[in-house]
C-alpha atoms as a PDB file:
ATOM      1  CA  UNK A   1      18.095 -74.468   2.939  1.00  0.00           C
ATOM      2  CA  UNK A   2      16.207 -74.338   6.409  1.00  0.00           C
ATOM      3  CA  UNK A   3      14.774 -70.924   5.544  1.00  0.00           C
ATOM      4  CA  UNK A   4      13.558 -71.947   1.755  1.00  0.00           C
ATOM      5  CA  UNK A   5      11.686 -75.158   3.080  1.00  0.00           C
ATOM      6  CA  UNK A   6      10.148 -72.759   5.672  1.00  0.00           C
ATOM      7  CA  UNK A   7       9.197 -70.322   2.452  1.00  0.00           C
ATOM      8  CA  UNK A   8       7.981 -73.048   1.038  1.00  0.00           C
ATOM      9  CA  UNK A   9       5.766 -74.608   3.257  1.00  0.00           C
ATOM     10  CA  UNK A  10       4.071 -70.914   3.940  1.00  0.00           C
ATOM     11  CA  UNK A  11       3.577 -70.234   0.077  1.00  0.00           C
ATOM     12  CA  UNK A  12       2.066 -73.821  -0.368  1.00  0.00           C
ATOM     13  CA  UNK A  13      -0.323 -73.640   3.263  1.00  0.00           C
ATOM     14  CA  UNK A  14      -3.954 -73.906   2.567  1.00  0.00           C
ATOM     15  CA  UNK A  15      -6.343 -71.796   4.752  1.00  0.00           C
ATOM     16  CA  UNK A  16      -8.288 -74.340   7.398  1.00  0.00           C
ATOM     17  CA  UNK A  17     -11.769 -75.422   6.690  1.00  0.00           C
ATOM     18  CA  UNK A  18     -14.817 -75.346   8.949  1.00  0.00           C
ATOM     19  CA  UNK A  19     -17.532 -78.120   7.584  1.00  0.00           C
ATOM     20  CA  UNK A  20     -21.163 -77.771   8.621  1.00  0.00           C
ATOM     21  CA  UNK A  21     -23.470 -80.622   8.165  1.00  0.00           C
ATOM     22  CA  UNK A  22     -27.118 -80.589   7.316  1.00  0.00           C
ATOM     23  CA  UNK A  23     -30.539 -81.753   9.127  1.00  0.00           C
ATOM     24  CA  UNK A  24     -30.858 -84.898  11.051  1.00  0.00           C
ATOM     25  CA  UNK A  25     -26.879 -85.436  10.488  1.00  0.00           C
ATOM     26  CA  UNK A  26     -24.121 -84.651  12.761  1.00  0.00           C
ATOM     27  CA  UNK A  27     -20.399 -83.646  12.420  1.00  0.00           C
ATOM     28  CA  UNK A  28     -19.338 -87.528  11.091  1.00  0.00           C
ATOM     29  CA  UNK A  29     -21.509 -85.910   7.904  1.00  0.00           C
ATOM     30  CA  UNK A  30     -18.170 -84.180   7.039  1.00  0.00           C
ATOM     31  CA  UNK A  31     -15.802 -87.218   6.814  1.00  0.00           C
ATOM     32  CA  UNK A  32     -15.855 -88.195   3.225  1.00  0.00           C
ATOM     33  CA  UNK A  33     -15.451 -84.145   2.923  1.00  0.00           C
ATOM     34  CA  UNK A  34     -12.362 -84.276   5.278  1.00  0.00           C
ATOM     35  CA  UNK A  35     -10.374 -87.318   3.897  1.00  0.00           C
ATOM     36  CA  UNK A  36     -10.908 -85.812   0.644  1.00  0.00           C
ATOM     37  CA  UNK A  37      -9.335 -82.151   1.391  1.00  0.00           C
ATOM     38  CA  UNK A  38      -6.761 -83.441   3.629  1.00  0.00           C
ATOM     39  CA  UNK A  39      -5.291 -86.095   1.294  1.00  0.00           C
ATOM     40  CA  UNK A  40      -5.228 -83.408  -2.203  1.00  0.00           C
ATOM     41  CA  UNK A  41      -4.336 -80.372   0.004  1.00  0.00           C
ATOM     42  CA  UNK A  42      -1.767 -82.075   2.271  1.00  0.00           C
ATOM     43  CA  UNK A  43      -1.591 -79.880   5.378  1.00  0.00           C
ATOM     44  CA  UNK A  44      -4.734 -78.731   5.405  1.00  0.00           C
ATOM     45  CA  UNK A  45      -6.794 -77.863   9.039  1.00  0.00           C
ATOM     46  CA  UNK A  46     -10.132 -80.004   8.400  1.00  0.00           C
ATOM     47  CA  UNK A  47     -13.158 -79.521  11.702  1.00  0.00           C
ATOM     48  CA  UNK A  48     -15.832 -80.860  11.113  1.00  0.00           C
ATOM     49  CA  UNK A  49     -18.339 -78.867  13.385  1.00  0.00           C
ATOM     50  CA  UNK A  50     -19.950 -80.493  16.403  1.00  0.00           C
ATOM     51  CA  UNK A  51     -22.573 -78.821  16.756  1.00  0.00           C
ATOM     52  CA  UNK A  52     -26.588 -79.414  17.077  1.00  0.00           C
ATOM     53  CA  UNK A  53     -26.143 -83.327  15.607  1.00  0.00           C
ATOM     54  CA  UNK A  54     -28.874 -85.268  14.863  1.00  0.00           C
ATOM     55  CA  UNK A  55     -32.276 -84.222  16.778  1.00  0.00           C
ATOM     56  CA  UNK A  56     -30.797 -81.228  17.981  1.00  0.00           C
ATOM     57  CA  UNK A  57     -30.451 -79.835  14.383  1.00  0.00           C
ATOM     58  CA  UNK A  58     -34.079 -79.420  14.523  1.00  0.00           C
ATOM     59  CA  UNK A  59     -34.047 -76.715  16.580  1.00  0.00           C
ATOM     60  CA  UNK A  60     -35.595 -73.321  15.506  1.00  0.00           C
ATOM     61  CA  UNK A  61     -33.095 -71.649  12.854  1.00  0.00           C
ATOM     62  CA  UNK A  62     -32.437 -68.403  15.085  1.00  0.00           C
ATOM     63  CA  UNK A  63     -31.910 -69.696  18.510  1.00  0.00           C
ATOM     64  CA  UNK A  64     -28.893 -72.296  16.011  1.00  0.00           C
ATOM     65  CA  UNK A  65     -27.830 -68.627  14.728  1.00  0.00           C
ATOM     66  CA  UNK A  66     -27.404 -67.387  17.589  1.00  0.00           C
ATOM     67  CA  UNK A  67     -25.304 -70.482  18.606  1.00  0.00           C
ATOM     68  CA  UNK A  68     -23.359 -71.187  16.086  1.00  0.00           C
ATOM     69  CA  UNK A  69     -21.406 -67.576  16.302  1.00  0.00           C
ATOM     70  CA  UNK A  70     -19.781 -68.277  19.688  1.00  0.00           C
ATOM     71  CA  UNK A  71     -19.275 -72.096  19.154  1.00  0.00           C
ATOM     72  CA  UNK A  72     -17.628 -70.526  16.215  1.00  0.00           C
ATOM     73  CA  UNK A  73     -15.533 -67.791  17.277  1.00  0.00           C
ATOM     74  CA  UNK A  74     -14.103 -70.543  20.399  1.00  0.00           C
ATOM     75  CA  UNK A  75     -12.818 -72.587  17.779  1.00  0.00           C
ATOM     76  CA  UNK A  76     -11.192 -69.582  15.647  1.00  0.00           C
ATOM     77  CA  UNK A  77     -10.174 -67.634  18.220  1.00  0.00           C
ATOM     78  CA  UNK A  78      -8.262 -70.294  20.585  1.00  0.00           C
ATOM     79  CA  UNK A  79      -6.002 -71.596  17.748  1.00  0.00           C
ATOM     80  CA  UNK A  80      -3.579 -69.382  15.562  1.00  0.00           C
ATOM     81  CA  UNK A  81      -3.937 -71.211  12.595  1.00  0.00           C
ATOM     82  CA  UNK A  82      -7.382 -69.238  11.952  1.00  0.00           C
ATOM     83  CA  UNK A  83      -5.716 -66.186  12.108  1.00  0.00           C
ATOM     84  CA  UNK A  84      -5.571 -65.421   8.685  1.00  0.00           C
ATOM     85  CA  UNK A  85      -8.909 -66.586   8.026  1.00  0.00           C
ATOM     86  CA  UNK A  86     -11.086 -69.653   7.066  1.00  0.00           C
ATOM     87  CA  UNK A  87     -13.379 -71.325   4.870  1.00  0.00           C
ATOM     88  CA  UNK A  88     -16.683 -72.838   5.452  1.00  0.00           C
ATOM     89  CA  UNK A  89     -18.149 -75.571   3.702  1.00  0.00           C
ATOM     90  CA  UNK A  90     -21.499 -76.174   4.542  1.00  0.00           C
ATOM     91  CA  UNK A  91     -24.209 -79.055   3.754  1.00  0.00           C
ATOM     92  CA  UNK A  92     -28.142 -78.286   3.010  1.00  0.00           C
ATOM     93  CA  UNK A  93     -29.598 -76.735   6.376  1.00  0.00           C
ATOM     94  CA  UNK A  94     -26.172 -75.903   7.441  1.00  0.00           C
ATOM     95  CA  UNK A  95     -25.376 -74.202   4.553  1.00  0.00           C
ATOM     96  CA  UNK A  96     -28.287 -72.160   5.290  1.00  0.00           C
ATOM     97  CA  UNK A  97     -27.025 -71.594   8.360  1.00  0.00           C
ATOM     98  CA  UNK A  98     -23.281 -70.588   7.148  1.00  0.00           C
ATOM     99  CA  UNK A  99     -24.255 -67.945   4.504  1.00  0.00           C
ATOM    100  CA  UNK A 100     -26.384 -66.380   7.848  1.00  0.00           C
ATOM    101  CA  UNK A 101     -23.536 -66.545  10.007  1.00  0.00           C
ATOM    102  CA  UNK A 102     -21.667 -64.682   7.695  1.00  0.00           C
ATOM    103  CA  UNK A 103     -24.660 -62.205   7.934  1.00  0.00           C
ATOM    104  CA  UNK A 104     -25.106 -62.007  11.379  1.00  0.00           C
ATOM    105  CA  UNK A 105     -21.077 -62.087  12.720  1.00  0.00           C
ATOM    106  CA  UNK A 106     -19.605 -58.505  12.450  1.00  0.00           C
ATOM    107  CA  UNK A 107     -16.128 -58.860  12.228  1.00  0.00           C
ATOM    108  CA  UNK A 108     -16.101 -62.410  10.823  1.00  0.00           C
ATOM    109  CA  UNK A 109     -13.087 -63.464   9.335  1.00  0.00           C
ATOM    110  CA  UNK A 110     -14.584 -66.166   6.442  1.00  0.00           C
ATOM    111  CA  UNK A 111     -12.910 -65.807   3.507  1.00  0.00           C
ATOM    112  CA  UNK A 112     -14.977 -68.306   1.388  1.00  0.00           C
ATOM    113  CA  UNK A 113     -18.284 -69.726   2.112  1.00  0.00           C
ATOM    114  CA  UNK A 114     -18.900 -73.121  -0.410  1.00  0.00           C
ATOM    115  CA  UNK A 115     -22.781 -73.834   0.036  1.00  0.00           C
ATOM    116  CA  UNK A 116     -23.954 -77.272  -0.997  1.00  0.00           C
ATOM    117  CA  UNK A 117     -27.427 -77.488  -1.872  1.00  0.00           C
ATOM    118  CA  UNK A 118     -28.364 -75.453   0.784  1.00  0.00           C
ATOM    119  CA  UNK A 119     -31.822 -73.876   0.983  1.00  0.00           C
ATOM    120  CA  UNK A 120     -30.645 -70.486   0.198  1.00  0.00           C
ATOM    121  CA  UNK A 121     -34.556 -69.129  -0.694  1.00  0.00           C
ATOM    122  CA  UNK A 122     -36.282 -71.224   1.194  1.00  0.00           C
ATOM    123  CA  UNK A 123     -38.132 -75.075   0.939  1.00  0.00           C
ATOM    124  CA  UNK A 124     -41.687 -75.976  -0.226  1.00  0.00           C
ATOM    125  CA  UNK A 125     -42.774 -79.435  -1.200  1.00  0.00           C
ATOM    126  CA  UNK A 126     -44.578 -82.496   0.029  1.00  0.00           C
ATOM    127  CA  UNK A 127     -41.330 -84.572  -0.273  1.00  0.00           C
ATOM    128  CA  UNK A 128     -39.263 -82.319   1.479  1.00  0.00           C
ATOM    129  CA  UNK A 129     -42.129 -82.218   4.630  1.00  0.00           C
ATOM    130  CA  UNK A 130     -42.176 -85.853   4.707  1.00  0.00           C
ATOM    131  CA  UNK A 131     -38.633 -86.305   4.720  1.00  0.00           C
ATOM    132  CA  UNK A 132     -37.676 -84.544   7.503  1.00  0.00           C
ATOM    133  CA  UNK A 133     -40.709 -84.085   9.537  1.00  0.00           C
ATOM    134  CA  UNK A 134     -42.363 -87.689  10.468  1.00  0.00           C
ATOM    135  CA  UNK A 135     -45.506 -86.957  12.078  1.00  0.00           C
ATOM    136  CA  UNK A 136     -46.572 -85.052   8.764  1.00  0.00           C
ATOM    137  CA  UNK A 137     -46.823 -89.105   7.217  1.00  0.00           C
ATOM    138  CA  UNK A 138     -49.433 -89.766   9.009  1.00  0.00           C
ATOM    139  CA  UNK A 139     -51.828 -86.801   8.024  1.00  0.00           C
ATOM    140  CA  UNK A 140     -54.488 -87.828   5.420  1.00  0.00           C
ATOM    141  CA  UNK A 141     -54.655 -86.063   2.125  1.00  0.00           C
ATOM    142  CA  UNK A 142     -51.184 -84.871   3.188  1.00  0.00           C
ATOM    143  CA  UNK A 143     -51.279 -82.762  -0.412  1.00  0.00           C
ATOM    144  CA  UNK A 144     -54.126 -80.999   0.476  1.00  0.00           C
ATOM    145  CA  UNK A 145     -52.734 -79.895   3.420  1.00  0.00           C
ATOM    146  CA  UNK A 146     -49.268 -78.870   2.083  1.00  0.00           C
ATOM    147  CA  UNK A 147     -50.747 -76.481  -0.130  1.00  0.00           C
ATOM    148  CA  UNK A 148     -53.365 -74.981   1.767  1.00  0.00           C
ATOM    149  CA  UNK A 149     -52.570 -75.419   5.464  1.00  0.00           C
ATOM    150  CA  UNK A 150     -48.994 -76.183   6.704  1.00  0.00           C
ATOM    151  CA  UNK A 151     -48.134 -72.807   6.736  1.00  0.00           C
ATOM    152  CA  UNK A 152     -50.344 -71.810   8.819  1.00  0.00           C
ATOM    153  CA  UNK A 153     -49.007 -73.996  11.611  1.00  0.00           C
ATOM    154  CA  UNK A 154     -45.498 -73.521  10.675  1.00  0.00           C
ATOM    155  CA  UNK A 155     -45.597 -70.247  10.884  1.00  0.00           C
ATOM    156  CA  UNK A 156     -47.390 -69.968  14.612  1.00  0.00           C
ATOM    157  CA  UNK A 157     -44.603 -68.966  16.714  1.00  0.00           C
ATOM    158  CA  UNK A 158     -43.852 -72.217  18.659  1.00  0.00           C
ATOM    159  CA  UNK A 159     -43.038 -74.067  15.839  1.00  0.00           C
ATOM    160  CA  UNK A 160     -40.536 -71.572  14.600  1.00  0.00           C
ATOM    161  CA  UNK A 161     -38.830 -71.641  17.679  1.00  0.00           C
ATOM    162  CA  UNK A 162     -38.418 -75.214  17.572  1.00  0.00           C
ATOM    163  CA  UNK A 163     -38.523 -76.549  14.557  1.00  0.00           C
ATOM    164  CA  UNK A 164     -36.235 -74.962  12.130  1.00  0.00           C
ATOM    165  CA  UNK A 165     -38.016 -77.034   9.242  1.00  0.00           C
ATOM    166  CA  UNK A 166     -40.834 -74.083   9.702  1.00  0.00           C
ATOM    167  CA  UNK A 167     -38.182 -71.510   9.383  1.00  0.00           C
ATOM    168  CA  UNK A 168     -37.182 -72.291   6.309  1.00  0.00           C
ATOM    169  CA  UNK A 169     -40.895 -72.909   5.060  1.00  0.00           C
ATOM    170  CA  UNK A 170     -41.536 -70.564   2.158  1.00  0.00           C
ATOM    171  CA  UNK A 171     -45.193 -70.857   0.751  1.00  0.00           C
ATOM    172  CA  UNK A 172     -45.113 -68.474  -2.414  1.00  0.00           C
ATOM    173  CA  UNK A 173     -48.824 -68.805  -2.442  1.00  0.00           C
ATOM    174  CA  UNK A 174     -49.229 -67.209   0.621  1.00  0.00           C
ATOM    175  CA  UNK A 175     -46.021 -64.411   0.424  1.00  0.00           C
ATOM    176  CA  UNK A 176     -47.698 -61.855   3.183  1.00  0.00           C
ATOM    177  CA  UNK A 177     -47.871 -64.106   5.750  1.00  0.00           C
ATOM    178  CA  UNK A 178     -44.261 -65.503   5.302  1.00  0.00           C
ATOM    179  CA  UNK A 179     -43.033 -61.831   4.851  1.00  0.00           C
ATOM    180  CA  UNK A 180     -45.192 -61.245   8.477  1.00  0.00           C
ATOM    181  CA  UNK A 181     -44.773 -64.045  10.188  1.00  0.00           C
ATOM    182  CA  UNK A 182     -41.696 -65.963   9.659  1.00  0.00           C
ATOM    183  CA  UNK A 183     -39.083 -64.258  11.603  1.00  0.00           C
ATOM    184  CA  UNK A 184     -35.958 -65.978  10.388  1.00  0.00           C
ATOM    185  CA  UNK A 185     -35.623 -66.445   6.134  1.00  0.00           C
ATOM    186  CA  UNK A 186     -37.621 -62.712   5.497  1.00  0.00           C
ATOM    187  CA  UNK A 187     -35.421 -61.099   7.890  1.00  0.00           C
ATOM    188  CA  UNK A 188     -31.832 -62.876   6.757  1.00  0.00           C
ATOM    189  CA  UNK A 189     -32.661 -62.477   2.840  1.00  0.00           C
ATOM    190  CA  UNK A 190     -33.525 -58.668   3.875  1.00  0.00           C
ATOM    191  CA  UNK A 191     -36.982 -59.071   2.577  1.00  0.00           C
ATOM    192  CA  UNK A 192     -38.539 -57.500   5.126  1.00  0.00           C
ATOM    193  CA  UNK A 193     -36.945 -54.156   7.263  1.00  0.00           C
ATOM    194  CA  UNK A 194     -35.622 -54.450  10.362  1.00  0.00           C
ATOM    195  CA  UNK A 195     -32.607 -53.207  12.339  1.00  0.00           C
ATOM    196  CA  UNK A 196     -29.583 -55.014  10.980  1.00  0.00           C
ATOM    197  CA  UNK A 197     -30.537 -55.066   7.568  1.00  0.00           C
ATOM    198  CA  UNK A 198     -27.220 -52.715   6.518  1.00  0.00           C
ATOM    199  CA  UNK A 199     -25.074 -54.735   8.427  1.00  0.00           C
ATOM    200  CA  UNK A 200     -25.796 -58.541   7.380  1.00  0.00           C
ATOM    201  CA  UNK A 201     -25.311 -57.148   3.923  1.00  0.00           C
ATOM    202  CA  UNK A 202     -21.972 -55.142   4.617  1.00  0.00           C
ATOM    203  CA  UNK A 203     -21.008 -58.441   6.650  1.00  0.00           C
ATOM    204  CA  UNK A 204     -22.105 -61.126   3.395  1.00  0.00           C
ATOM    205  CA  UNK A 205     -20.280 -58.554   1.076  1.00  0.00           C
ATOM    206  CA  UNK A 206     -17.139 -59.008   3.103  1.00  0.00           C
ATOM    207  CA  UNK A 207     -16.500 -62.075   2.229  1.00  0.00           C
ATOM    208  CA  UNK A 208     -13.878 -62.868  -0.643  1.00  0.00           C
ATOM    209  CA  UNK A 209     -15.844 -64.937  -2.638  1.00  0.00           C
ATOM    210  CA  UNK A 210     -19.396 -67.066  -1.823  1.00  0.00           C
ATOM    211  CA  UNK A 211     -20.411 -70.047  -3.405  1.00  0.00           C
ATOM    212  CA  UNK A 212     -23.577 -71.781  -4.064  1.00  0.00           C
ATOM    213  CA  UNK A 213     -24.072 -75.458  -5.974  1.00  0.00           C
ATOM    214  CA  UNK A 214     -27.431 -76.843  -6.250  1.00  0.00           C
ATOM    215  CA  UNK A 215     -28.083 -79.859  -8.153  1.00  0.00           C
ATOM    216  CA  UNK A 216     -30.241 -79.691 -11.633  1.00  0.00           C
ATOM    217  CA  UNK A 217     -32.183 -82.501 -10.843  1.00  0.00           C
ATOM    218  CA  UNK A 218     -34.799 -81.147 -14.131  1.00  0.00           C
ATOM    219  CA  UNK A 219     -37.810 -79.738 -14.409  1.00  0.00           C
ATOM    220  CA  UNK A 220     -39.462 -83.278 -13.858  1.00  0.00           C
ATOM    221  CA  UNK A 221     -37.749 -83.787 -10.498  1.00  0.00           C
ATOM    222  CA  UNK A 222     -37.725 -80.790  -8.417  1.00  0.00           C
ATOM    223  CA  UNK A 223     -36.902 -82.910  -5.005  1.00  0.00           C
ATOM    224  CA  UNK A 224     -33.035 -83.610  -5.145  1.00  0.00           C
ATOM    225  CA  UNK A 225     -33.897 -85.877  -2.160  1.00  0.00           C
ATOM    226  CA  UNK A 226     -32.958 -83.058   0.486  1.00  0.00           C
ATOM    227  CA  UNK A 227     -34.081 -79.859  -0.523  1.00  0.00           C
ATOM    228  CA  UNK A 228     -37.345 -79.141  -2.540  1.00  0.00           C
ATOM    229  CA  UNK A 229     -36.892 -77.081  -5.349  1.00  0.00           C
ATOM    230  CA  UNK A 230     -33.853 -77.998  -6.163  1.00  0.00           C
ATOM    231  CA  UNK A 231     -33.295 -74.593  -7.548  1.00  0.00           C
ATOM    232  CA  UNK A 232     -33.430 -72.766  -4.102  1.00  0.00           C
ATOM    233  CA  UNK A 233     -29.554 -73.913  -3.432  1.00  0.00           C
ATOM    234  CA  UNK A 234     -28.989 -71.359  -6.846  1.00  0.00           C
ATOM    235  CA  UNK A 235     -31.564 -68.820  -5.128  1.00  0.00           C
ATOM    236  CA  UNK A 236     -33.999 -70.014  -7.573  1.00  0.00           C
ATOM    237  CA  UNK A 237     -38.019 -70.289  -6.499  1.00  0.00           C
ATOM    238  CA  UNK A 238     -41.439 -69.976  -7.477  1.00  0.00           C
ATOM    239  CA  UNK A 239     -43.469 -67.095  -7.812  1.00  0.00           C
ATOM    240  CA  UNK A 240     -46.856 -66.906  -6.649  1.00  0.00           C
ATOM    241  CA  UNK A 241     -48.050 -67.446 -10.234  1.00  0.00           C
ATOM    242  CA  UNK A 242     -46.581 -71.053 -10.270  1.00  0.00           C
ATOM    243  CA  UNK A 243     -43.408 -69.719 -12.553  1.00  0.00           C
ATOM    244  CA  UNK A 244     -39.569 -70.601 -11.232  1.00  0.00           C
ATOM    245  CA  UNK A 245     -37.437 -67.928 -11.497  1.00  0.00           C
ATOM    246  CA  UNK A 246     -33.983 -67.941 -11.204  1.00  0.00           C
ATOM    247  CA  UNK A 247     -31.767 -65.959  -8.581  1.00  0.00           C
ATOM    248  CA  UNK A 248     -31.469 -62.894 -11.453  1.00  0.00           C
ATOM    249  CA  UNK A 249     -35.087 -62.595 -11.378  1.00  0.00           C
ATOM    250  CA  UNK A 250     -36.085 -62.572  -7.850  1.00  0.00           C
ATOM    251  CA  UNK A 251     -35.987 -59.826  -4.894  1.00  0.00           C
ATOM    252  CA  UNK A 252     -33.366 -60.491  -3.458  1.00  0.00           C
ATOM    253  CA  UNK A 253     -30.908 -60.119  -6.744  1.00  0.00           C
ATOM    254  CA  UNK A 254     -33.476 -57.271  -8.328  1.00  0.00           C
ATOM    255  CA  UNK A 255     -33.099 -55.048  -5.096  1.00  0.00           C
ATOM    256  CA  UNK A 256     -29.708 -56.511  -4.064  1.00  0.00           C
ATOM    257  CA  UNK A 257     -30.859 -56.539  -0.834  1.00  0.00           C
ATOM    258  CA  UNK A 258     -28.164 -58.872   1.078  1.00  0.00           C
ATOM    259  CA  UNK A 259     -25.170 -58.135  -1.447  1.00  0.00           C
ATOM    260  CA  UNK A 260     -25.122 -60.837  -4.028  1.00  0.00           C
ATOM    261  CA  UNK A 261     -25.182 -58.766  -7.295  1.00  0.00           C
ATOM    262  CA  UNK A 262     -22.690 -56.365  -5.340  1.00  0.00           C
ATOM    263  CA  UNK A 263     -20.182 -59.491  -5.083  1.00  0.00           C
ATOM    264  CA  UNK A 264     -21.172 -60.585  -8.685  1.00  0.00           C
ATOM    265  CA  UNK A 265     -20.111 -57.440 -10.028  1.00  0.00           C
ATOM    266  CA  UNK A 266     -16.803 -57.628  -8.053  1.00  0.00           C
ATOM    267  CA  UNK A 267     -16.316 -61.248  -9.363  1.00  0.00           C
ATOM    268  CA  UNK A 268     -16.360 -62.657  -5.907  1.00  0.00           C
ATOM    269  CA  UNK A 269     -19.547 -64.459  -6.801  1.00  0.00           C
ATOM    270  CA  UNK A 270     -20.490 -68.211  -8.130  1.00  0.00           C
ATOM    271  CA  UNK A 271     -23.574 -69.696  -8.516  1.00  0.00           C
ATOM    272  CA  UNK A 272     -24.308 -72.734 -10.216  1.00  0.00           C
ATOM    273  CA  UNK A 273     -26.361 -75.954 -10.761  1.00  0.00           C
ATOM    274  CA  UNK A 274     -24.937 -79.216 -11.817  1.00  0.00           C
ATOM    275  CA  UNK A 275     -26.876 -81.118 -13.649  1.00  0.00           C
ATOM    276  CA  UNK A 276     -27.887 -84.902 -11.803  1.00  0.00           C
ATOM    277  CA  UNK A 277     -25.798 -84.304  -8.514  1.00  0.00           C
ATOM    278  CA  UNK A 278     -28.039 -85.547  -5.757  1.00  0.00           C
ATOM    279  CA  UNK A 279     -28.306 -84.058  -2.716  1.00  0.00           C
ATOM    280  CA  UNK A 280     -26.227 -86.310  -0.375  1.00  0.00           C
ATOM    281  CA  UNK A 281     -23.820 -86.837  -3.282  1.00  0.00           C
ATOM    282  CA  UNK A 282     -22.278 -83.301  -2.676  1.00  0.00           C
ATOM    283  CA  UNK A 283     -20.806 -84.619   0.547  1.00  0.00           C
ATOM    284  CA  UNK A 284     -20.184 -88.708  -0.308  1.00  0.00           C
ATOM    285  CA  UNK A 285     -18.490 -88.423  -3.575  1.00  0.00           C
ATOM    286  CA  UNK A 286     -14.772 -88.303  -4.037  1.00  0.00           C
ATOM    287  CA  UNK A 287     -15.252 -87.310  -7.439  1.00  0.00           C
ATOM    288  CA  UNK A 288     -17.753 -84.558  -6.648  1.00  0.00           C
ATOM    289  CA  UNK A 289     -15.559 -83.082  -3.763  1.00  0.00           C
ATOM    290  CA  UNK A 290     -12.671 -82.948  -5.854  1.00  0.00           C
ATOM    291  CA  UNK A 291     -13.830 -81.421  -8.743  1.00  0.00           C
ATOM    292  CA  UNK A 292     -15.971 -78.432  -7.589  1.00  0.00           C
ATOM    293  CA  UNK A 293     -15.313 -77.850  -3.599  1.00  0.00           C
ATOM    294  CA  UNK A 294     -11.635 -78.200  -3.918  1.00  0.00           C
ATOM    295  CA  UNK A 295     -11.277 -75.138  -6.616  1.00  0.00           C
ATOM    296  CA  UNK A 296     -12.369 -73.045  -3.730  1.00  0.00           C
ATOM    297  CA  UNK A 297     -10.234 -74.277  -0.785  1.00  0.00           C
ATOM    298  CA  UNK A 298      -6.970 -71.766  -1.088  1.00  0.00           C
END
């Protein structure tokens, strides 16, 4: 009897979870996340990540990156229960920042990455700049500006080094100088050559399945109320002609060039957009937790 309730409870363990929240939160952003997991997969290793709360989650993209990988690999590598491998579930910036760890950490041992309306291609709107960047407010004609000037400054190299908001700024009207200047989103998406290209895709590709929600908030609504478009947590984004394309339609899928249509053909790939989830819903909602992170949470 002592052996089959130690059978038992090995067949019916659930592989821990890493949570990382999003910009201008901290770690308590995963608690709603964490009762919910712990209480329908009894057992279950929950962390929510402390790292870079609050102000500090403004900090430029790469210098987080670089980070993130040994705050990670402490945690995994000090306790046995990682051993066999982990999920992530990740929030808006920081699920940005989870698909590009899995990128950028060789030997990573993520089995399933669930991204929540994270910017996967990038952010462009007036909302979104308002939201999460207060001085902008303040600046008359703040449309204008958005359009034809923000990113220019975003992309100067000071900003990118401290504000990740202007690493993840993708103007589509102005593609060269994103492709030449920003130094974080061209080189993760493998948009641009460099060095490590090969390996952030042989690294993405290794994982066991990746997962992307986004919320359909419409095509009157294209600010979920985190991320602007919407459709850039399904790799969705506009083209320099004012069209949205969808992740089949872009670079990145057309050229494969970090390893999604590689995992798609493998079935170790879902991408989808729900229609009306908002974008702090994804980590709030019982409801929303249980039915489409919990699927994913072997």
């Amino acid at each position: 009897m002592f052996i089959f309730l130690i059978l038992s409870s090995l067949v019916s363990a659930y592989h821990p979870v890493l949570c990382l929240h999003g910009v201008t939160s901290d770690y308590r952003g995963c608690d709603t996340m964490g009762r919910v997991v712990t209480e329908q997969h009894p057992n279950t290793t929950f962390e929510a990540l402390k790292f870079n709360g609050n102000v500090r989650s403004l900090k430029g993209l790469q210098k987080q990156l670089e980070a993130l990988k040994p705050f990670v690999e402490n945690i995994v590598s000090n306790n046995p229960v990682y051993k066999d491998g982990f999920h992530l579930v990740c929030h808006s910036q920081g699920a940005l920042l989870c698909r590009c760890l899995t990128q950028y950490w060789t030997g990573h041992n993520i089995r399933r990455l669930v991204s929540l309306a994270g910017p996967q291609a990038g952010v462009y709107g007036v909302e979104f700049l308002t939201d999460n960047v207060p001085f902008t407010k303040n600046i008359p004609n703040i449309d204008e500006i958005v359009l034809d000037h923000i990113y220019d400054i975003f992309d100067l190299p000071a900003f990118q080094e401290y504000l990740s908001v202007a690493d993840m700024w993708h103007d589509p009207y102005h593609m060269d100088d994103f492709l030449e200047r920003n130094h974080f989103l061209p080189v993760m998406n493998n948009l641009v050559s460099h060095n490590d290209s090969q390996t952030f895709k042989m690294n993405f590709v290794s994982l066991d399945m990746a997962v992307f929600y986004t919320g359909d908030m419409g095509v009157g609504d294209l600010y979920d109320d985190g991320i602007s478009p919407w459709q850039t947590g399904a790799w969705g984004f506009w083209d320099a002609n004012s069209n949205m394309t969808n992740m089949t339609e872009t670079k990145i899928w057309t050229e494969d060039t970090i390893g999604l249509r590689k995992l798609d053909e493998a079935g170790r790939l879902h991408v989808e957009s729900v229609k009306g989830i908002r974008h702090n819903t994804w980590m709030l909602d019982e409801s929303t937790i249980i039915e489409y992170v919990l699927p994913w949470l072997d």
